[in-house]
Protein backbone atom coordinates (compact mmCIF):
# COMPACT_ATOMS: atom_id res chain seq x y z
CA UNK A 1 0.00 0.00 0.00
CA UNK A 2 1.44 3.43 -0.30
CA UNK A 3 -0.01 7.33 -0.37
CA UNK A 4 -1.72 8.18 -3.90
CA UNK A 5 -3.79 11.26 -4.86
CA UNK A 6 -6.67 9.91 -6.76
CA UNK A 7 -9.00 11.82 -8.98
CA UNK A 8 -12.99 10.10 -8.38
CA UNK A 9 -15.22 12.41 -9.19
CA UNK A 10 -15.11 15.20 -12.40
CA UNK A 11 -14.47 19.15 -10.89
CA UNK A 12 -13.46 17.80 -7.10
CA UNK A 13 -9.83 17.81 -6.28
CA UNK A 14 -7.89 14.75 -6.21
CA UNK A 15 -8.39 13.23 -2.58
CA UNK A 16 -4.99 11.38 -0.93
CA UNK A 17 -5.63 7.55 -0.38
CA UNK A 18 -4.39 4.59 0.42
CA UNK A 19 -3.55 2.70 -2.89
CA UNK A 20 -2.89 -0.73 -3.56
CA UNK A 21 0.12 -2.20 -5.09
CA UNK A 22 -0.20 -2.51 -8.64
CA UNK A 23 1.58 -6.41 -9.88
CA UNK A 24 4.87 -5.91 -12.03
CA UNK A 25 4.41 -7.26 -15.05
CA UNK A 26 6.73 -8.77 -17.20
CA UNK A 27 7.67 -5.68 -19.43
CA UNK A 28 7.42 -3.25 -16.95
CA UNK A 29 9.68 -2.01 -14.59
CA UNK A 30 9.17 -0.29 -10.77
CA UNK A 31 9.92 3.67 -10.26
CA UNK A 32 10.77 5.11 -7.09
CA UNK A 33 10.37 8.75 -7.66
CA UNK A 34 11.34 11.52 -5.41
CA UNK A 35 8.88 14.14 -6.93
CA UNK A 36 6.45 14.79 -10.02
CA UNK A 37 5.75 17.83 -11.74
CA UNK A 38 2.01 19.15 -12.19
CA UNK A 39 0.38 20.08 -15.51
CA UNK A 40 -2.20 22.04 -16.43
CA UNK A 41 -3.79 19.11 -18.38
CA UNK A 42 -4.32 18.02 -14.81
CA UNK A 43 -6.23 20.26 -14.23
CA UNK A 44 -8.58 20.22 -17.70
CA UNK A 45 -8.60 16.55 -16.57
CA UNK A 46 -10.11 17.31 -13.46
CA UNK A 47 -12.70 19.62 -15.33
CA UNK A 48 -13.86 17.31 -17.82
CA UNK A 49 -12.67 18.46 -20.83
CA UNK A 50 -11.03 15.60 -21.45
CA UNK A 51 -13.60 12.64 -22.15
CA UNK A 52 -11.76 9.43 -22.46
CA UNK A 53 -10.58 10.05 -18.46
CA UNK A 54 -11.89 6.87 -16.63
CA UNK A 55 -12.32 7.40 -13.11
CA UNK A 56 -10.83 6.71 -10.30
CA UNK A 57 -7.99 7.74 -11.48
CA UNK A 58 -4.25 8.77 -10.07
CA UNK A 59 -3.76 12.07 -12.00
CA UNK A 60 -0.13 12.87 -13.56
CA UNK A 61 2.08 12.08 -16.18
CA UNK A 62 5.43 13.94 -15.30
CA UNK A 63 7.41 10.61 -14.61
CA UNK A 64 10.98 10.10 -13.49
CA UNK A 65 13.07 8.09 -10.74
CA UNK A 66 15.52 5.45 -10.05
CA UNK A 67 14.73 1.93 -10.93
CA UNK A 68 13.78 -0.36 -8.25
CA UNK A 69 12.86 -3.61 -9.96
CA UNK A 70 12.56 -4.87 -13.64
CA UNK A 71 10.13 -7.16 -15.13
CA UNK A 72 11.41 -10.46 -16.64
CA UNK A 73 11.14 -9.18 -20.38
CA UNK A 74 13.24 -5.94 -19.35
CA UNK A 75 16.05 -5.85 -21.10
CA UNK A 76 17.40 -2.06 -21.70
CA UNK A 77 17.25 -1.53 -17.81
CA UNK A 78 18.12 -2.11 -14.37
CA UNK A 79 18.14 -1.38 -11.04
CA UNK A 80 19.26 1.22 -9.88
CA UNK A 81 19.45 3.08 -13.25
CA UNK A 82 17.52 6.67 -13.57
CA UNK A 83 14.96 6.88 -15.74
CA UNK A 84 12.08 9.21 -17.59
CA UNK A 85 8.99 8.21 -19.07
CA UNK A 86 6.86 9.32 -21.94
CA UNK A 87 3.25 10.63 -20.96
CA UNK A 88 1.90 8.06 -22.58
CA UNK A 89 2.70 4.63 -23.58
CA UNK A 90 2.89 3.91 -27.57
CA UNK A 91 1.77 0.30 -28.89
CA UNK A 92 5.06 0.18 -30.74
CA UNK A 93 3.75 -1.10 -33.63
CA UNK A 94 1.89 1.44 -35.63
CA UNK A 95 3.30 4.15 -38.83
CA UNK A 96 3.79 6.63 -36.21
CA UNK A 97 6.34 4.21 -33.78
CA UNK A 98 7.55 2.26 -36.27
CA UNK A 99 8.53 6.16 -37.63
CA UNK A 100 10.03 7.90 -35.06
CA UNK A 101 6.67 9.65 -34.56
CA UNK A 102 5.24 7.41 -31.42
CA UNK A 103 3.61 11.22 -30.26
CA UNK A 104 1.31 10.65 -32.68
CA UNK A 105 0.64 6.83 -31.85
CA UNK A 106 -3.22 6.15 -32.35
CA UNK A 107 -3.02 3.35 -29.73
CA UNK A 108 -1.49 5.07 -26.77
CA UNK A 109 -2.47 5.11 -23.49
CA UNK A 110 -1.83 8.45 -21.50
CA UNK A 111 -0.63 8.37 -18.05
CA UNK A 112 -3.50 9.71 -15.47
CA UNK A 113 -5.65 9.49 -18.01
CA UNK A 114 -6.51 6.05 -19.45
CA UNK A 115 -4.32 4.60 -16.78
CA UNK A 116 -2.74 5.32 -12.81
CA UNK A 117 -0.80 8.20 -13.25
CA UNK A 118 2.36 10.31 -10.95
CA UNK A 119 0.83 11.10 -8.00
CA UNK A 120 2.13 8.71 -5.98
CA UNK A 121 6.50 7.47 -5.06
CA UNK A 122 5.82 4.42 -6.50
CA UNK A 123 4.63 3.08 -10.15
CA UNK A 124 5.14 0.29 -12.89
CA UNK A 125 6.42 1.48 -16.40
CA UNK A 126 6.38 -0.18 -19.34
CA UNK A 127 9.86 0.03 -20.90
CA UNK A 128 8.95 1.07 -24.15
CA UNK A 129 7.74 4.40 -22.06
CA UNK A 130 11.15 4.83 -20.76
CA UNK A 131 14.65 7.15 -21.66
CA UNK A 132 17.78 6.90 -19.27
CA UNK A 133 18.29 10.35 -17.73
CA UNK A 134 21.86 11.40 -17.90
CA UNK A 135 24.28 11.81 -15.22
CA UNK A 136 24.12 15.50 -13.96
CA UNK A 137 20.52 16.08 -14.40
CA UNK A 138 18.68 17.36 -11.52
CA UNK A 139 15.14 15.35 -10.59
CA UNK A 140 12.94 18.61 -11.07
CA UNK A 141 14.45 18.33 -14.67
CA UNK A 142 14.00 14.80 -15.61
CA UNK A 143 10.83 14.46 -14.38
CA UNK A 144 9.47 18.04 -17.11
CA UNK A 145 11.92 16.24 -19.67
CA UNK A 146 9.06 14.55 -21.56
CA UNK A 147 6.33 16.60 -20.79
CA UNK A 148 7.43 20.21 -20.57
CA UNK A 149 10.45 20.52 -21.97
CA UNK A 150 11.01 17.74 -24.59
CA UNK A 151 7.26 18.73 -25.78
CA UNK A 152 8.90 21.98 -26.27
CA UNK A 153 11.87 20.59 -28.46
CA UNK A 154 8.85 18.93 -30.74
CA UNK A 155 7.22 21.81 -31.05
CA UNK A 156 10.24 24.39 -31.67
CA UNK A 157 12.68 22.47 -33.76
CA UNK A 158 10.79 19.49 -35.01
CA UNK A 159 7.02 21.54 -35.92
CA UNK A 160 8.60 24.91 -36.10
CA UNK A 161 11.77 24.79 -37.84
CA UNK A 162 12.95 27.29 -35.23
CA UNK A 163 16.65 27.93 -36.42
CA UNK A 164 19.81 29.83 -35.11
CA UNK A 165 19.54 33.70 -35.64
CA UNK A 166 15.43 33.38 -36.06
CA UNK A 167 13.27 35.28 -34.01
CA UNK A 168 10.54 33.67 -31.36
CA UNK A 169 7.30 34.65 -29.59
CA UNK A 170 6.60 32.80 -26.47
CA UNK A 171 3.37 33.21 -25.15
CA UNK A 172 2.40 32.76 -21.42
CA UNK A 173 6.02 32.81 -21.00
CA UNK A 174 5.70 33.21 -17.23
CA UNK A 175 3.88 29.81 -16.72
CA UNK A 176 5.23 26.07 -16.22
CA UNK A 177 5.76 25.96 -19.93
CA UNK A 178 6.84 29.00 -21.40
CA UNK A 179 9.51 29.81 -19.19
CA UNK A 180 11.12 26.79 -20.14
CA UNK A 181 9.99 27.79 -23.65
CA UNK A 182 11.60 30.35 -23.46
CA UNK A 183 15.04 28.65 -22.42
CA UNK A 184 15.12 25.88 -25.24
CA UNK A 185 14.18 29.09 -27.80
CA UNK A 186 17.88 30.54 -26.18
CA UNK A 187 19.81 27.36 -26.77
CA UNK A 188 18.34 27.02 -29.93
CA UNK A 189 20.41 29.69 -31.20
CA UNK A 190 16.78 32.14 -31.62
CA UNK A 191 16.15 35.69 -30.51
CA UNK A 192 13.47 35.30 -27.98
CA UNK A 193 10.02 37.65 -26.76
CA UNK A 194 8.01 36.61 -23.98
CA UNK A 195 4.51 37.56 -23.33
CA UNK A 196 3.04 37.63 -20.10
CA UNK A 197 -0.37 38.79 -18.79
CA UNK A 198 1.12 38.97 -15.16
CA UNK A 199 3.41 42.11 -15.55
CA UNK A 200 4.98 40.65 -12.16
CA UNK A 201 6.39 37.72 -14.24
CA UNK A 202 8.24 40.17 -16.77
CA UNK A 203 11.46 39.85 -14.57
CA UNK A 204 11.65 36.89 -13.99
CA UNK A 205 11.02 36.11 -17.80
CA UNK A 206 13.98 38.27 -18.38
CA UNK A 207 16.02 36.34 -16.14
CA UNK A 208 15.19 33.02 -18.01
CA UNK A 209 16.61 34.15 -21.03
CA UNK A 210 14.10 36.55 -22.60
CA UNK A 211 15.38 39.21 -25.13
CA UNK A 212 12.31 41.24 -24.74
CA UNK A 213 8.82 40.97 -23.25
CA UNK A 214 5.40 41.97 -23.96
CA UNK A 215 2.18 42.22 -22.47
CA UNK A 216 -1.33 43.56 -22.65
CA UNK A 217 -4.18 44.06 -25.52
CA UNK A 218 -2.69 43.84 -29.14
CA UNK A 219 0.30 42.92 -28.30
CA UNK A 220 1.50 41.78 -31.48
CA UNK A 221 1.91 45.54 -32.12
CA UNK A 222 4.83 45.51 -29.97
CA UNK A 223 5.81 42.46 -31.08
CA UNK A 224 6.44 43.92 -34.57
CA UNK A 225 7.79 47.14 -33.32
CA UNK A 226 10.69 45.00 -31.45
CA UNK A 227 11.46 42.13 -34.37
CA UNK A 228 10.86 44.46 -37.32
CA UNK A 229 8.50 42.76 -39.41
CA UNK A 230 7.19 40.19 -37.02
CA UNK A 231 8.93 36.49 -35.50
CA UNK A 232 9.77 33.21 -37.71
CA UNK A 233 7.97 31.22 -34.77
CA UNK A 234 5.19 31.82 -32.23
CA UNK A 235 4.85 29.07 -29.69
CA UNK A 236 1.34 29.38 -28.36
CA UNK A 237 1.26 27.82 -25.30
CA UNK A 238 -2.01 29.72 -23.72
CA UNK A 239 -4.70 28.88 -26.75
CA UNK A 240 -6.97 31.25 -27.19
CA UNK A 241 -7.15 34.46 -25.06
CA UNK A 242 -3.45 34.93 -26.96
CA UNK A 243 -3.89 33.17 -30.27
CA UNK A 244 -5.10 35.81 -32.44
CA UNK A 245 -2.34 38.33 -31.48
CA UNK A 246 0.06 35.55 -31.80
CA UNK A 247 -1.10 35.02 -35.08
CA UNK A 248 -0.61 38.48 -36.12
CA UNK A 249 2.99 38.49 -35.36
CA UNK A 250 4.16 36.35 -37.94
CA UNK A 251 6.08 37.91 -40.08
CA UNK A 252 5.44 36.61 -44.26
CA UNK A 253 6.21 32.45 -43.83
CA UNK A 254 6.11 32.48 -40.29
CA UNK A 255 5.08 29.52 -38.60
CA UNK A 256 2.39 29.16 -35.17
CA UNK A 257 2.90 26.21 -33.43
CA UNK A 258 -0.02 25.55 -30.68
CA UNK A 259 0.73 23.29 -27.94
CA UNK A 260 -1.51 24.40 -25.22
CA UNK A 261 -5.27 25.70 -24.82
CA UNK A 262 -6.29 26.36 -21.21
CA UNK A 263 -9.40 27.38 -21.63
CA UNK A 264 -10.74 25.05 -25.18
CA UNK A 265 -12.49 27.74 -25.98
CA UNK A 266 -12.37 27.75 -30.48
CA UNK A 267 -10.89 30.67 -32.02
CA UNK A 268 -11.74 32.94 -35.12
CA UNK A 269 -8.81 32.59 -38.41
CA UNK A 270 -8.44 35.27 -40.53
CA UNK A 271 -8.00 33.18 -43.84
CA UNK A 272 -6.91 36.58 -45.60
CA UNK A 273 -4.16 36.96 -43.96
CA UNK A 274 -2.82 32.95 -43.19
CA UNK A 275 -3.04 32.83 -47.53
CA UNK A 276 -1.67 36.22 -48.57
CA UNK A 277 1.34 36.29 -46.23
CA UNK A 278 2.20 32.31 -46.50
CA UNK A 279 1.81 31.80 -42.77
CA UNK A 280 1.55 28.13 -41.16
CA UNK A 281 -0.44 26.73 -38.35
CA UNK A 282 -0.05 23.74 -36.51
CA UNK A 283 -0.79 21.62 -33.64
CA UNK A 284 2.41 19.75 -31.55
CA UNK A 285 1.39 17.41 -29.45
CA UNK A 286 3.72 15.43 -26.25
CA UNK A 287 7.46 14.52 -26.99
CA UNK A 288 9.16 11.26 -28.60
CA UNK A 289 11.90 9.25 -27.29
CA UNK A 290 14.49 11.64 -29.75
CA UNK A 291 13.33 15.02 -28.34
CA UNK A 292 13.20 13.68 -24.69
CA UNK A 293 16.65 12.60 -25.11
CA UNK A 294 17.60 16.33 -26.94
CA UNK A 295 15.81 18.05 -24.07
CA UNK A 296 18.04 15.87 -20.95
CA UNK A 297 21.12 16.81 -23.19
CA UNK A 298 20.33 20.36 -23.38
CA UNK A 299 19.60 20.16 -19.45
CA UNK A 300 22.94 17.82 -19.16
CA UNK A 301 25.29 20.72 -20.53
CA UNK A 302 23.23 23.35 -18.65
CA UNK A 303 21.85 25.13 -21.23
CA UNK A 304 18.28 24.49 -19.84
CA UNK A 305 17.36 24.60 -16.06
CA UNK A 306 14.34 23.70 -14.10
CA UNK A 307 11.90 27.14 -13.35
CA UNK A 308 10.80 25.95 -10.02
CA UNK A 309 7.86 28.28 -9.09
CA UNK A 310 6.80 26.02 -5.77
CA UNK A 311 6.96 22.82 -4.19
CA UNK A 312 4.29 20.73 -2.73
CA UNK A 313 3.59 17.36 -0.61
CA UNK A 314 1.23 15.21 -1.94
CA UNK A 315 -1.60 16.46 0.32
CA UNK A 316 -1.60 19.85 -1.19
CA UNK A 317 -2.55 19.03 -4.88
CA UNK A 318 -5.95 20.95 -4.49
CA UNK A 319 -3.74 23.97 -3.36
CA UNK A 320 -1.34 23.40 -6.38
CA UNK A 321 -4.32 23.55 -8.40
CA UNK A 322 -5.69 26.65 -7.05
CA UNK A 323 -2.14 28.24 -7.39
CA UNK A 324 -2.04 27.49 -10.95
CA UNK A 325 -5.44 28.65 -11.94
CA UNK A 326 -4.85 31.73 -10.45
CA UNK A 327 -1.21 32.52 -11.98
CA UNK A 328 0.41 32.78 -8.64
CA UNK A 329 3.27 30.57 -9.65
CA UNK A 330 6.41 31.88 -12.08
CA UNK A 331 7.54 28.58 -13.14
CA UNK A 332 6.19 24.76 -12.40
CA UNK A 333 4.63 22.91 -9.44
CA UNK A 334 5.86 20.04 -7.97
CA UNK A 335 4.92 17.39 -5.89
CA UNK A 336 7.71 15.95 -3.81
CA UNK A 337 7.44 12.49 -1.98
């Protein structure tokens, strides 16, 4: 038995409880972790806008530890060695994972969603779920390396063709995501603006790496007045209180890449423009194996670093929640066991 937060019931905070001991099977392997991270998909979770969620359920997919036992078909790892996991765990079989594209893996099940998720020390991984994490990488990092910031990687460099000397918008570039947005955006050789609708954040955006931030109404006004004639990339990582400006500050060819929506509301395209000035939209969705790994190197040589914005125990998720809802935290939550 150990301590698990466990979603039952649609909009009602996960409750702590006693959980049972899940069996190991024979391709899995046992994580000890020493702390999770929290996502805002948590939190849609808990708010139904996520259908397929079968409940109860342990929330969380931000998985990463030290290896305490292997199954008897484990053969790439072993005790003792540290490990992240996907969000999600690909059949292996399909276009997409036979292709280097397992995000996009039609049979996947996601991690506090179709099965027991993070919030708890202890869970069984499949090893087809599961990088090594290299030496010198901090827990807080390899436990965001699949969700946050190796999501990031996919959507930057793999979607977005974000290149050296390019110019990038970051929305929400205070939150969990952006501010490591922001980071990979750096080491990607890119000149970077943040955009924040907390105007305390803008500092601490700065101090991340930002070149320049922006807030308020129309900001892709200002977002043109600083690049010149608008950014080769826009990561959109709010959805769509920020998606029109972001939009607007592509420059001719620029490319939006959306990889978060925190409210699903839809949002209105100006076809006119997306034709006449060549501009690309598209959706990024999780991280592979590849950009996991490219996101722990980046965090190896220290080019990337954890934004901490506050750590919690495992009785406090409905207070994480309520922190992140309300923007009170520069950075990510974590859980620590």
């Amino acid at each position: 038995m150990q301590k698990a937060a466990v979603l039952s019931k649609l909009k009602e905070y996960p409750q702590v409880r006693e959980l049972e001991d899940e069996p190991l099977r024979d391709n899995e392997v046992l994580i000890e972790q020493s702390e999770t991270g929290i996502c805002y998909r948590d939190i849609l979770t808990m708010e139904g806008f996520l259908p397929r969620v079968v409940l109860p359920m342990v929330p969380g997919h931000e998985i990463s530890g030290t290896v305490k036992r292997v199954g008897s078909a484990v053969t790439q790892f072993k005790e003792g060695d540290r490990v992240a996991s996907l969000i999600y765990v690909p059949c292996g079989t399909c276009e997409y994972c036979t292709s280097g594209r397992e995000n996009l893996c039609r049979n996947k099940r996601t991690f506090g969603e179709s099965m027991n998720g993070a919030y708890r020390k202890y869970l069984n991984v499949p090893e087809i779920s599961l990088v090594k994490v290299p030496s010198g990488v901090s827990p807080e990092a390899a436990a965001i390396s699949a969700c946050v910031t190796g999501m990031v990687v996919q959507a930057l460099e793999v979607v977005g063709g974000l290149r050296a000397g390019q110019t990038a918008l970051i929305t929400g570039a205070g939150g969990g995501v952006g501010s490591h947005a922001v980071q990979i955006a750096k080491a990607l050789g890119a000149r970077v603006i943040g955009e924040t609708s907390s105007e305390w954040k803008k500092e601490g955006i700065q101090k991340v790496g930002a070149d320049s931030v922006v807030s308020g109404q129309d900001f892709s006004k200002k977002v043109k007045e600083i690049s010149g004639d608008g950014v080769d990339v826009a990561l959109e990582t709010v959805g769509s209180p920020t998606f029109n400006d972001a939009f607007r500050s592509l420059k001719y060819g620029g490319r939006l890449v959306v990889i978060g929506n925190v409210d699903v509301n839809p949002v209105s395209l100006p076809l006119g423009n997306l034709i006449l000035k060549g501009n690309t939209i598209a959706g990024s969705v999780s991280s592979t194996k590849a950009t996991m790994n490219k996101a722990l190197k980046l965090s190896k040589e220290g080019k990337i670093a954890p934004v901490v914005g506050r750590v919690f125990s495992i009785d406090d998720v409905a207070e994480a929640y309520k922190a992140m809802k309300n923007r009170e935290l520069f950075g990510k939550a974590f859980i620590k066991f």
